[in-house]
PDB file of N, CA and C in Angstrom:
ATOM      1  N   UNK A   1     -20.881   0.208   8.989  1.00  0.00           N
ATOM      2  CA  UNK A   1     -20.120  -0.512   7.981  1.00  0.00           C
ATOM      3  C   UNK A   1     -18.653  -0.515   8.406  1.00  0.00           C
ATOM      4  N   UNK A   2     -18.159  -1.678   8.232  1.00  0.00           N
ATOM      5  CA  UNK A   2     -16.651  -2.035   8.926  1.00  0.00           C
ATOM      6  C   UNK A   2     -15.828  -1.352   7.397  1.00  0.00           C
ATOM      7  N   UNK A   3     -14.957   0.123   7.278  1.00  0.00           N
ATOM      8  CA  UNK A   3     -13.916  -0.302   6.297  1.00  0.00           C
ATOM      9  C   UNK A   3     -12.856  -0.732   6.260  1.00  0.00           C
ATOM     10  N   UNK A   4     -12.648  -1.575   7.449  1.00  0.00           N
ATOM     11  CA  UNK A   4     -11.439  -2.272   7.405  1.00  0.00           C
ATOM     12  C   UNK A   4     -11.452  -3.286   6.388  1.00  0.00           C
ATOM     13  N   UNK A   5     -10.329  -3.333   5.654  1.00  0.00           N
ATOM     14  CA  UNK A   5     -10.168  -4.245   4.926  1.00  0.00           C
ATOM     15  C   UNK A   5      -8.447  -5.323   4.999  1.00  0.00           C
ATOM     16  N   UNK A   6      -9.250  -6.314   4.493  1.00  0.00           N
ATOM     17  CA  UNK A   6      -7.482  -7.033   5.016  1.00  0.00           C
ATOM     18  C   UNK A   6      -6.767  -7.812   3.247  1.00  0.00           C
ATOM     19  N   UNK A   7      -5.809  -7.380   2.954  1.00  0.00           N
ATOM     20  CA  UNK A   7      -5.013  -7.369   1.879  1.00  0.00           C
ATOM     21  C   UNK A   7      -3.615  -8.581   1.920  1.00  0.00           C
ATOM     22  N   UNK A   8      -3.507  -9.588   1.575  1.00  0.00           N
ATOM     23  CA  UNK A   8      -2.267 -10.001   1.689  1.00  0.00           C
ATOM     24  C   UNK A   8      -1.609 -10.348  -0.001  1.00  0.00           C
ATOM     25  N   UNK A   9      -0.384  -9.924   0.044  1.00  0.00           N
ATOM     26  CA  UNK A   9       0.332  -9.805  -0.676  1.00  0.00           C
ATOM     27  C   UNK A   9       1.728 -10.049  -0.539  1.00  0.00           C
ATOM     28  N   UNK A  10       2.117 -11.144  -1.682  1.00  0.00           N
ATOM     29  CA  UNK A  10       3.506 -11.546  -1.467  1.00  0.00           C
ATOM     30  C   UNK A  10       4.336 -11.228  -2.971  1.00  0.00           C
ATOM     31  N   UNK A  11       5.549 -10.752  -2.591  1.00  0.00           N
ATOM     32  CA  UNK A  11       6.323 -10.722  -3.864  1.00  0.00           C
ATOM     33  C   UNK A  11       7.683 -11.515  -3.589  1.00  0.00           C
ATOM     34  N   UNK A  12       8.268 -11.731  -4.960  1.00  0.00           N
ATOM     35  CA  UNK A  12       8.856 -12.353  -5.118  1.00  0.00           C
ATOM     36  C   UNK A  12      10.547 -11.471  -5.771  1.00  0.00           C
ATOM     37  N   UNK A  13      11.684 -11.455  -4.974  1.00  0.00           N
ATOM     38  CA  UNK A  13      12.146 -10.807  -5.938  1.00  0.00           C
ATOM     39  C   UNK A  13      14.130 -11.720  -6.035  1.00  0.00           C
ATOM     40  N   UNK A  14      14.057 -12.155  -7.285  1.00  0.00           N
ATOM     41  CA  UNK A  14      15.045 -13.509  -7.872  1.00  0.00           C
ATOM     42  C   UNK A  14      16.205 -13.193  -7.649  1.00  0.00           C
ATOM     43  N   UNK A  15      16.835 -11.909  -8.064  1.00  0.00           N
ATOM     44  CA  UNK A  15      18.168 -11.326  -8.639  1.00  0.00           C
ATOM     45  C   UNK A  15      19.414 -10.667  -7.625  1.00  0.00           C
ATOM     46  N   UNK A  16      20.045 -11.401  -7.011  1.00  0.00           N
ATOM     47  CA  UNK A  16      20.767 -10.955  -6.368  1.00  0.00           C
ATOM     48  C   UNK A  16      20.767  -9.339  -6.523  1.00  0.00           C
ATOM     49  N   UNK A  17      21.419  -9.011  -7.794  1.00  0.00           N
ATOM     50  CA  UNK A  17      22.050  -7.441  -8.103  1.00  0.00           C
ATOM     51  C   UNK A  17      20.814  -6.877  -7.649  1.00  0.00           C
ATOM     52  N   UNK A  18      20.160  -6.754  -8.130  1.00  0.00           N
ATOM     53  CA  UNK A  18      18.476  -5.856  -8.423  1.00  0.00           C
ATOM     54  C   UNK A  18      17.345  -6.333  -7.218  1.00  0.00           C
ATOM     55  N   UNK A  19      17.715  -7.206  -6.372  1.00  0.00           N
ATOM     56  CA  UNK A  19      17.279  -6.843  -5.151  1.00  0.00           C
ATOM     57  C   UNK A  19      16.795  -5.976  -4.438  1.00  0.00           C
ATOM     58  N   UNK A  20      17.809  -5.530  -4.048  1.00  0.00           N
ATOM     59  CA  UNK A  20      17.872  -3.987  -3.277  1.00  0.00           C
ATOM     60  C   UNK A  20      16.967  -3.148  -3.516  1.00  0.00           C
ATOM     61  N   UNK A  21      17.189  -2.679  -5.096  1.00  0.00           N
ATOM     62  CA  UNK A  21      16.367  -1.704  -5.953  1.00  0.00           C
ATOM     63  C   UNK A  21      15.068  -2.004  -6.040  1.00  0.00           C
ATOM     64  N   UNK A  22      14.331  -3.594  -6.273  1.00  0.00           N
ATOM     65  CA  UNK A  22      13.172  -4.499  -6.489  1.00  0.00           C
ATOM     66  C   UNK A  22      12.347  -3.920  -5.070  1.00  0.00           C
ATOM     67  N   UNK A  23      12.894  -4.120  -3.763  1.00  0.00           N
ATOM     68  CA  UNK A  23      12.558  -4.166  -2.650  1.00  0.00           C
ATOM     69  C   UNK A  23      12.074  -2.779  -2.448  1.00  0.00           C
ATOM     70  N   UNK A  24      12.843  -1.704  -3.055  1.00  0.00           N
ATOM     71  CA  UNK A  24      12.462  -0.022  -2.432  1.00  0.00           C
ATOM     72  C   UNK A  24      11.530   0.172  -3.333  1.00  0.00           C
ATOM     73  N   UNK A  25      11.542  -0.218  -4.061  1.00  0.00           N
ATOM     74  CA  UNK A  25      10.538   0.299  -5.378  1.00  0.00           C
ATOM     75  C   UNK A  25       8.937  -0.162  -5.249  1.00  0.00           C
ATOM     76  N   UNK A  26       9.436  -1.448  -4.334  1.00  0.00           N
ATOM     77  CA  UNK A  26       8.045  -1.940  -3.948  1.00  0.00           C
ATOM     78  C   UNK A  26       7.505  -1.050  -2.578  1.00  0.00           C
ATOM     79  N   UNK A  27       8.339  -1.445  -2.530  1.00  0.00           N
ATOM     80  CA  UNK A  27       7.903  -0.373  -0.880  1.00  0.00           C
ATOM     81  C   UNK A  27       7.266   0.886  -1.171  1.00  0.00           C
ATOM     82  N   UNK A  28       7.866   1.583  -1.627  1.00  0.00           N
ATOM     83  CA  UNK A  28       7.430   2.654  -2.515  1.00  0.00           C
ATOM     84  C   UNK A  28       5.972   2.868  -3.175  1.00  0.00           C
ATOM     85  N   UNK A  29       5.937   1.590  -3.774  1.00  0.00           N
ATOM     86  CA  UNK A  29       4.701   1.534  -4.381  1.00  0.00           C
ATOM     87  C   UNK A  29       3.625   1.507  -2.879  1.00  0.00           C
ATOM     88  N   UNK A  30       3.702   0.268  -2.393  1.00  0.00           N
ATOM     89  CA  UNK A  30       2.695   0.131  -1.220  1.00  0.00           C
ATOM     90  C   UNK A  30       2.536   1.123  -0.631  1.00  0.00           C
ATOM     91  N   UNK A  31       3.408   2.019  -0.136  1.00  0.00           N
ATOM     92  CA  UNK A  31       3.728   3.420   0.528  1.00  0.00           C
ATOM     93  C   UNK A  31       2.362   4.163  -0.132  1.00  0.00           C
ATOM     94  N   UNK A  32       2.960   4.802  -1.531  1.00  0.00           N
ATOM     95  CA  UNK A  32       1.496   5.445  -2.764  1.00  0.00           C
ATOM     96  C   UNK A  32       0.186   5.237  -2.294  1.00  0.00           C
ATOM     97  N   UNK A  33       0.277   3.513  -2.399  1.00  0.00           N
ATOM     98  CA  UNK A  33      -1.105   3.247  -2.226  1.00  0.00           C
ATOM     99  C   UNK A  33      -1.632   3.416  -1.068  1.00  0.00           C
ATOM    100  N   UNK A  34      -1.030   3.469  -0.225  1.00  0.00           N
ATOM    101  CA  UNK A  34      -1.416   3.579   1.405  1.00  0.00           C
ATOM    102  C   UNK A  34      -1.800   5.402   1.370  1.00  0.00           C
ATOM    103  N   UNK A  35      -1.298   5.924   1.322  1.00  0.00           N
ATOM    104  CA  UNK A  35      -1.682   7.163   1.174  1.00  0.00           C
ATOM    105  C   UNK A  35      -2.551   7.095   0.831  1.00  0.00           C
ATOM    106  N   UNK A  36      -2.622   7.083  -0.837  1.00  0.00           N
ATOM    107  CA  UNK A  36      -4.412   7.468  -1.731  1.00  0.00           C
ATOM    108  C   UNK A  36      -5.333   6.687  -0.782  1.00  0.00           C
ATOM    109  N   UNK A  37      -5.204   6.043  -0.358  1.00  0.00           N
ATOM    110  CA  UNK A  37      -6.358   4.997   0.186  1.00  0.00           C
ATOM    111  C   UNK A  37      -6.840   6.144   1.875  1.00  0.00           C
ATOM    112  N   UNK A  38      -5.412   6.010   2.164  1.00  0.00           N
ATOM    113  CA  UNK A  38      -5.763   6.875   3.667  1.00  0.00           C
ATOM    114  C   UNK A  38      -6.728   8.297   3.052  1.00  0.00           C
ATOM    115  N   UNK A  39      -5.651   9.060   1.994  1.00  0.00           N
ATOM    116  CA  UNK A  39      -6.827  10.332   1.392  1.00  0.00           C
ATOM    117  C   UNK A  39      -8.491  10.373   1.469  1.00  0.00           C
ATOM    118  N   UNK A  40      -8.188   8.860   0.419  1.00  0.00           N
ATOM    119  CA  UNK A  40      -9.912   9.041   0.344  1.00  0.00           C
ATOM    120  C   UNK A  40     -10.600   8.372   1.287  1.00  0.00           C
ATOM    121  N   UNK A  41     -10.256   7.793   2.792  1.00  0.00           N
ATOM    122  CA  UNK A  41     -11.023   7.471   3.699  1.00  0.00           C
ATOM    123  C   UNK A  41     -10.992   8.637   4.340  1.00  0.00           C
ATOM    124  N   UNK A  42     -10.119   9.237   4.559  1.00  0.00           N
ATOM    125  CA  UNK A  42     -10.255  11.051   5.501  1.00  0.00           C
ATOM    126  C   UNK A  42     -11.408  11.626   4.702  1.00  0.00           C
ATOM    127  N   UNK A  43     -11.491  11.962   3.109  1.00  0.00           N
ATOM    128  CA  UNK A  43     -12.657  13.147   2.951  1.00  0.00           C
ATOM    129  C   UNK A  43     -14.089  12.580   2.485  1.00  0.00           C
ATOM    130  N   UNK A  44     -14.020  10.517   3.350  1.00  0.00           N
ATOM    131  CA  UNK A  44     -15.128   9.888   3.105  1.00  0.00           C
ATOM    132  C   UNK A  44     -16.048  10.558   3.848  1.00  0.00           C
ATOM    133  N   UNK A  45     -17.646  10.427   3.627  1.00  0.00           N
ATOM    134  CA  UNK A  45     -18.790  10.773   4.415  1.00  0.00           C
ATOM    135  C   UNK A  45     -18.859  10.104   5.431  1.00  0.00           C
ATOM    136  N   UNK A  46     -18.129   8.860   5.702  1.00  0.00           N
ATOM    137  CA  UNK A  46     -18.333   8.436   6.946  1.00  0.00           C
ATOM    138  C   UNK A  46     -16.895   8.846   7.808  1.00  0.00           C
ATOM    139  N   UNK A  47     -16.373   9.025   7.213  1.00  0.00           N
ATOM    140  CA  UNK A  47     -15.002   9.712   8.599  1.00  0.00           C
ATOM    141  C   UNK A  47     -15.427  11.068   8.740  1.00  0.00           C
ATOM    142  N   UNK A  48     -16.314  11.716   8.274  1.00  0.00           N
ATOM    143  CA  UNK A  48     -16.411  13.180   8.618  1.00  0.00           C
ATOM    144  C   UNK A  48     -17.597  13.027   9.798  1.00  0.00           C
ATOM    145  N   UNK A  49     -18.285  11.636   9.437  1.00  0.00           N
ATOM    146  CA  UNK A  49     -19.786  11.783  10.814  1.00  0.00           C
ATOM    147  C   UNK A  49     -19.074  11.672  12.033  1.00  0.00           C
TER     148      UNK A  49
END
């Protein structure tokens, strides 16, 4: 079984000021999710065979 998976995702962010902040926060987020995701493919039954 292939778990590669392919994700595309676009954001949008309007506000000059709140830019900056919009951009890390997202990052941030994707960051999170990349982890939990990496977690639970490491203590999957198939990354341990």
């Amino acid at each position: 079984m292939n778990m590669a998976t392919s994700s595309t995702s676009r954001e949008t962010f309007h506000g000059s000021d709140t830019r900056h902040d919009e951009m890390f926060s997202m990052i941030d987020t994707w960051l999170e999710d990349l982890v939990c995701k990496v977690d639970d493919a490491v203590s999957s039954k198939q990354f341990k065979e």
